[in-house]
C-alpha atoms as a PDB file:
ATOM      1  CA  UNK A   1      15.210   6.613  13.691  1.00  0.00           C
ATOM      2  CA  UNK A   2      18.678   7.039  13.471  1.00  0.00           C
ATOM      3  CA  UNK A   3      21.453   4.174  12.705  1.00  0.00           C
ATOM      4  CA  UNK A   4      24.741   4.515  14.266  1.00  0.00           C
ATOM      5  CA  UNK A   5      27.607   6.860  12.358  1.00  0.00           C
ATOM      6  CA  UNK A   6      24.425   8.957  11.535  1.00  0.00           C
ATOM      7  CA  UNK A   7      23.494   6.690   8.741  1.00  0.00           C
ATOM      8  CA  UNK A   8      19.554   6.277   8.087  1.00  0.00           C
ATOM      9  CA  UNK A   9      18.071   3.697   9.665  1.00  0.00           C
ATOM     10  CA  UNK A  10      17.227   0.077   7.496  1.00  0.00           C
ATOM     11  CA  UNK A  11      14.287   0.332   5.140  1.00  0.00           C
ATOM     12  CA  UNK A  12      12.666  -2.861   6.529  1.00  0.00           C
ATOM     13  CA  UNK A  13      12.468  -1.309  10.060  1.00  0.00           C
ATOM     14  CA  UNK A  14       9.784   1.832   8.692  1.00  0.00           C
ATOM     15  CA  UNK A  15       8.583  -0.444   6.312  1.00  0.00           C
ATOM     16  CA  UNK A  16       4.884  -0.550   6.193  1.00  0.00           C
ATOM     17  CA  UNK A  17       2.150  -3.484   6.121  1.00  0.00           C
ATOM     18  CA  UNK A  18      -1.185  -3.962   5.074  1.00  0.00           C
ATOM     19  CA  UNK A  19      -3.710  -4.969   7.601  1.00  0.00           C
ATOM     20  CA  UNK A  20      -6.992  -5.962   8.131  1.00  0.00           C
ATOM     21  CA  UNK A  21      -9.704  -4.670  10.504  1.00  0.00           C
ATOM     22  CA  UNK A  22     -11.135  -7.351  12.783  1.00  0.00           C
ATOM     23  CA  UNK A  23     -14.202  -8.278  10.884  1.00  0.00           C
ATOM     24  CA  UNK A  24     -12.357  -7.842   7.443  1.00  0.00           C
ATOM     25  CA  UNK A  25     -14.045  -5.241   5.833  1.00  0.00           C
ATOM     26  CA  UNK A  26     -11.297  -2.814   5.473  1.00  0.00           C
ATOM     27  CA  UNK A  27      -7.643  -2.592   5.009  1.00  0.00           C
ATOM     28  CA  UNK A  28      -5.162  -0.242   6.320  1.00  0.00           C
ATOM     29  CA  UNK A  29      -1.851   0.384   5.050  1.00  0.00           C
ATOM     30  CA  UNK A  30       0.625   2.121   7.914  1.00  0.00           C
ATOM     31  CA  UNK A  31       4.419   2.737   6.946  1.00  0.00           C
ATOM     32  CA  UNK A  32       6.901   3.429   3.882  1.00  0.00           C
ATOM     33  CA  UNK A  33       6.254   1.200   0.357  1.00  0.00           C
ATOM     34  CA  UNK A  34       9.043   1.778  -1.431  1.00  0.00           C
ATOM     35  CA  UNK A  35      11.326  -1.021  -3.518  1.00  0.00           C
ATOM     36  CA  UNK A  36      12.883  -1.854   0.089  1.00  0.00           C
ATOM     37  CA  UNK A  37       9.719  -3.407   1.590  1.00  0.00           C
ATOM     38  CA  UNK A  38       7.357  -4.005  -1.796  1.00  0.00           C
ATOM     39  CA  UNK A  39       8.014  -7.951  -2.112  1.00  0.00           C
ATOM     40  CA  UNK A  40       7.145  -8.108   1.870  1.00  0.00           C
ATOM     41  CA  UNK A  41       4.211  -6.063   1.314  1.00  0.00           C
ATOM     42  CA  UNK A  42       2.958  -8.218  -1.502  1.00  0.00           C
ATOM     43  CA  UNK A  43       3.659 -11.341   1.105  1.00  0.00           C
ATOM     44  CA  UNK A  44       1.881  -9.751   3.455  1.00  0.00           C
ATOM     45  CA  UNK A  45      -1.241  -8.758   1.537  1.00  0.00           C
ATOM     46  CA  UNK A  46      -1.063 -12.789  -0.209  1.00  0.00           C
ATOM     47  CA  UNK A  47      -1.663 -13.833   3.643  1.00  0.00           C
ATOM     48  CA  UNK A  48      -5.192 -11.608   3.658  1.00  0.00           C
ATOM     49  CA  UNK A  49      -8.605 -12.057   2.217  1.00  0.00           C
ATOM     50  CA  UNK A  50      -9.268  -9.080   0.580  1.00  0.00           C
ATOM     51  CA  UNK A  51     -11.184  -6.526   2.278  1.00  0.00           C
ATOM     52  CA  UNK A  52     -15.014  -7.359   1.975  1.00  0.00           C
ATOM     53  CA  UNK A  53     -15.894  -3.613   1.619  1.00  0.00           C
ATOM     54  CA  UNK A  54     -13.361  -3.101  -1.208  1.00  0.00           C
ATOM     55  CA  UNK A  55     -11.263   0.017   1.481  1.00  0.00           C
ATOM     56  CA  UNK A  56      -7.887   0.189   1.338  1.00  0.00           C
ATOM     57  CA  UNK A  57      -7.151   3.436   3.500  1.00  0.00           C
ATOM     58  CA  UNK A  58      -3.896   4.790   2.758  1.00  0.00           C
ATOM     59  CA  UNK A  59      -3.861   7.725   5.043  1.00  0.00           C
ATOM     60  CA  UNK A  60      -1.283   6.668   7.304  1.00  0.00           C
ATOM     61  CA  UNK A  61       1.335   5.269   4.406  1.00  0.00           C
ATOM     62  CA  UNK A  62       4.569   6.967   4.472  1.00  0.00           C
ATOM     63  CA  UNK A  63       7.686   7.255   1.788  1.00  0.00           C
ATOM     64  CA  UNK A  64       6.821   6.004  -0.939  1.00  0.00           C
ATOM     65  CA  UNK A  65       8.405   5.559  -4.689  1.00  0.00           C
ATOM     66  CA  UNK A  66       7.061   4.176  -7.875  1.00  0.00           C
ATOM     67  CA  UNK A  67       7.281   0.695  -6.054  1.00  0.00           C
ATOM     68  CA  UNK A  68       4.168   2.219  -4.186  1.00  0.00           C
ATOM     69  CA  UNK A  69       2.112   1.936  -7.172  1.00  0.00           C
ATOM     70  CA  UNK A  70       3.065  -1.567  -8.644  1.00  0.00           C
ATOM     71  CA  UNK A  71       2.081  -2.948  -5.439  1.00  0.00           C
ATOM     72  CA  UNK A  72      -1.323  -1.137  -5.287  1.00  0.00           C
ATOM     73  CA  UNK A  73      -1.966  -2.235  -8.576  1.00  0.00           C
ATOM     74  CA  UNK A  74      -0.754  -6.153  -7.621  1.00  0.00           C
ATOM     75  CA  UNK A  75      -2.927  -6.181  -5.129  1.00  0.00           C
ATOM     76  CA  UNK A  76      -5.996  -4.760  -6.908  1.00  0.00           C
ATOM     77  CA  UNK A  77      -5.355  -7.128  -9.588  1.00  0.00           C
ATOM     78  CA  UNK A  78      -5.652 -10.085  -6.862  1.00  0.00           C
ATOM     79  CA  UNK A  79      -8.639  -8.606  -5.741  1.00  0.00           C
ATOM     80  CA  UNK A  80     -10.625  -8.313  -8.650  1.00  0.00           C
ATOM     81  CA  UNK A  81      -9.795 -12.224  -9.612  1.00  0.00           C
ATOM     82  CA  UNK A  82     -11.662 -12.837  -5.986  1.00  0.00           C
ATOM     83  CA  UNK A  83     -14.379 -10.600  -6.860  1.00  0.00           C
ATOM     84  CA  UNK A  84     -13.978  -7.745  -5.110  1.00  0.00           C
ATOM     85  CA  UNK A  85     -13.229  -3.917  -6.525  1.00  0.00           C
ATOM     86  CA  UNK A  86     -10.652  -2.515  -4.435  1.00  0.00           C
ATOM     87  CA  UNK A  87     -10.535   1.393  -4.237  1.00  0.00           C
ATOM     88  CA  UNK A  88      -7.467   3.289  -2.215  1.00  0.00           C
ATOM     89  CA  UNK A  89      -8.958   5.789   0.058  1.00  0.00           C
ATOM     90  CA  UNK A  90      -7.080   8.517   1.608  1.00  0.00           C
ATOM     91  CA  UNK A  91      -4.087   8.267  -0.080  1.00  0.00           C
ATOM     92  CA  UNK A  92      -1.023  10.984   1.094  1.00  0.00           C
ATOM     93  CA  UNK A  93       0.061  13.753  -2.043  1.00  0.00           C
ATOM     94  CA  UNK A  94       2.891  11.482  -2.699  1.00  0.00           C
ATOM     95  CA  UNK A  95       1.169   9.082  -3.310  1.00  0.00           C
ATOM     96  CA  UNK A  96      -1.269  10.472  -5.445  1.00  0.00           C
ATOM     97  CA  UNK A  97       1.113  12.569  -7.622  1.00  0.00           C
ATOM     98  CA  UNK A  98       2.835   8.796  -8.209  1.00  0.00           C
ATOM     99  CA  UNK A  99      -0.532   7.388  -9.533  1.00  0.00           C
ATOM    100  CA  UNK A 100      -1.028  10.367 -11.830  1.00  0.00           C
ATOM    101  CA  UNK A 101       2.218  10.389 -13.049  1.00  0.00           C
ATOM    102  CA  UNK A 102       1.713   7.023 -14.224  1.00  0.00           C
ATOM    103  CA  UNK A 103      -1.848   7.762 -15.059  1.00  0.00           C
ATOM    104  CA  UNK A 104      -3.595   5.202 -12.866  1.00  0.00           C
ATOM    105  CA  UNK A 105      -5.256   7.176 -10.218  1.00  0.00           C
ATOM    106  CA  UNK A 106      -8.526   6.249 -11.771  1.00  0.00           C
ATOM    107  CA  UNK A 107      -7.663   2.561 -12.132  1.00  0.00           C
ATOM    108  CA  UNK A 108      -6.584   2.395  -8.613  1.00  0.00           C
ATOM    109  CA  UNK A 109     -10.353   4.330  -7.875  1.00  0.00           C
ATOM    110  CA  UNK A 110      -8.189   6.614  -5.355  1.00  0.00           C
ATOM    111  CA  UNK A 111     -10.227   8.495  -4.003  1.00  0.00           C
END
């Protein structure tokens, strides 16, 4: 999408979400996560119970920057303090390279 004056279009509007299936089993997370959207992400994820199968399938999120993996790692922390063992399933190359840069692909159980 393109702004007027040829200027990118605001973050917020590709921003992503995370979302759950109907029955709650799995989560889906559709869009950019990048510093722009992260704290809305977070909100967003606060408002779900975590997924009851422990999926979080990544396959359709977008941009991302090392904002991406702080809130990955937020909201597998929140997880685990409910119980549950979150792992990050198809997960774009971005993404990935991001999580092994910082060494936390494994943590994250992307896989």
């Amino acid at each position: 999408m393109i702004a007027p004056c040829g200027r990118q279009a605001d973050a917020a509007a590709l921003a992503g979400r995370f979302v759950a299936t109907g029955d709650g089993a799995r989560w889906t997370f559709a869009g950019a996560l990048t510093f722009a959207n992260a704290a809305a992400a977070l909100r967003d994820a606060a408002e779900l119970a975590p997924p009851s199968s422990g999926v979080v399938d990544c396959a359709a999120v977008g941009h991302v920057d090392s904002a991406a993996v702080t809130v990955l790692l937020a909201v597998k922390r929140r997880a685990a303090e409910a119980g549950v063992e979150l792992s990050f399933v198809n997960a774009p190359p971005a993404l990935r390279s991001l999580a092994d840069v910082y060494d936390v692909d494994e943590l994250l159980g992307m896989r």
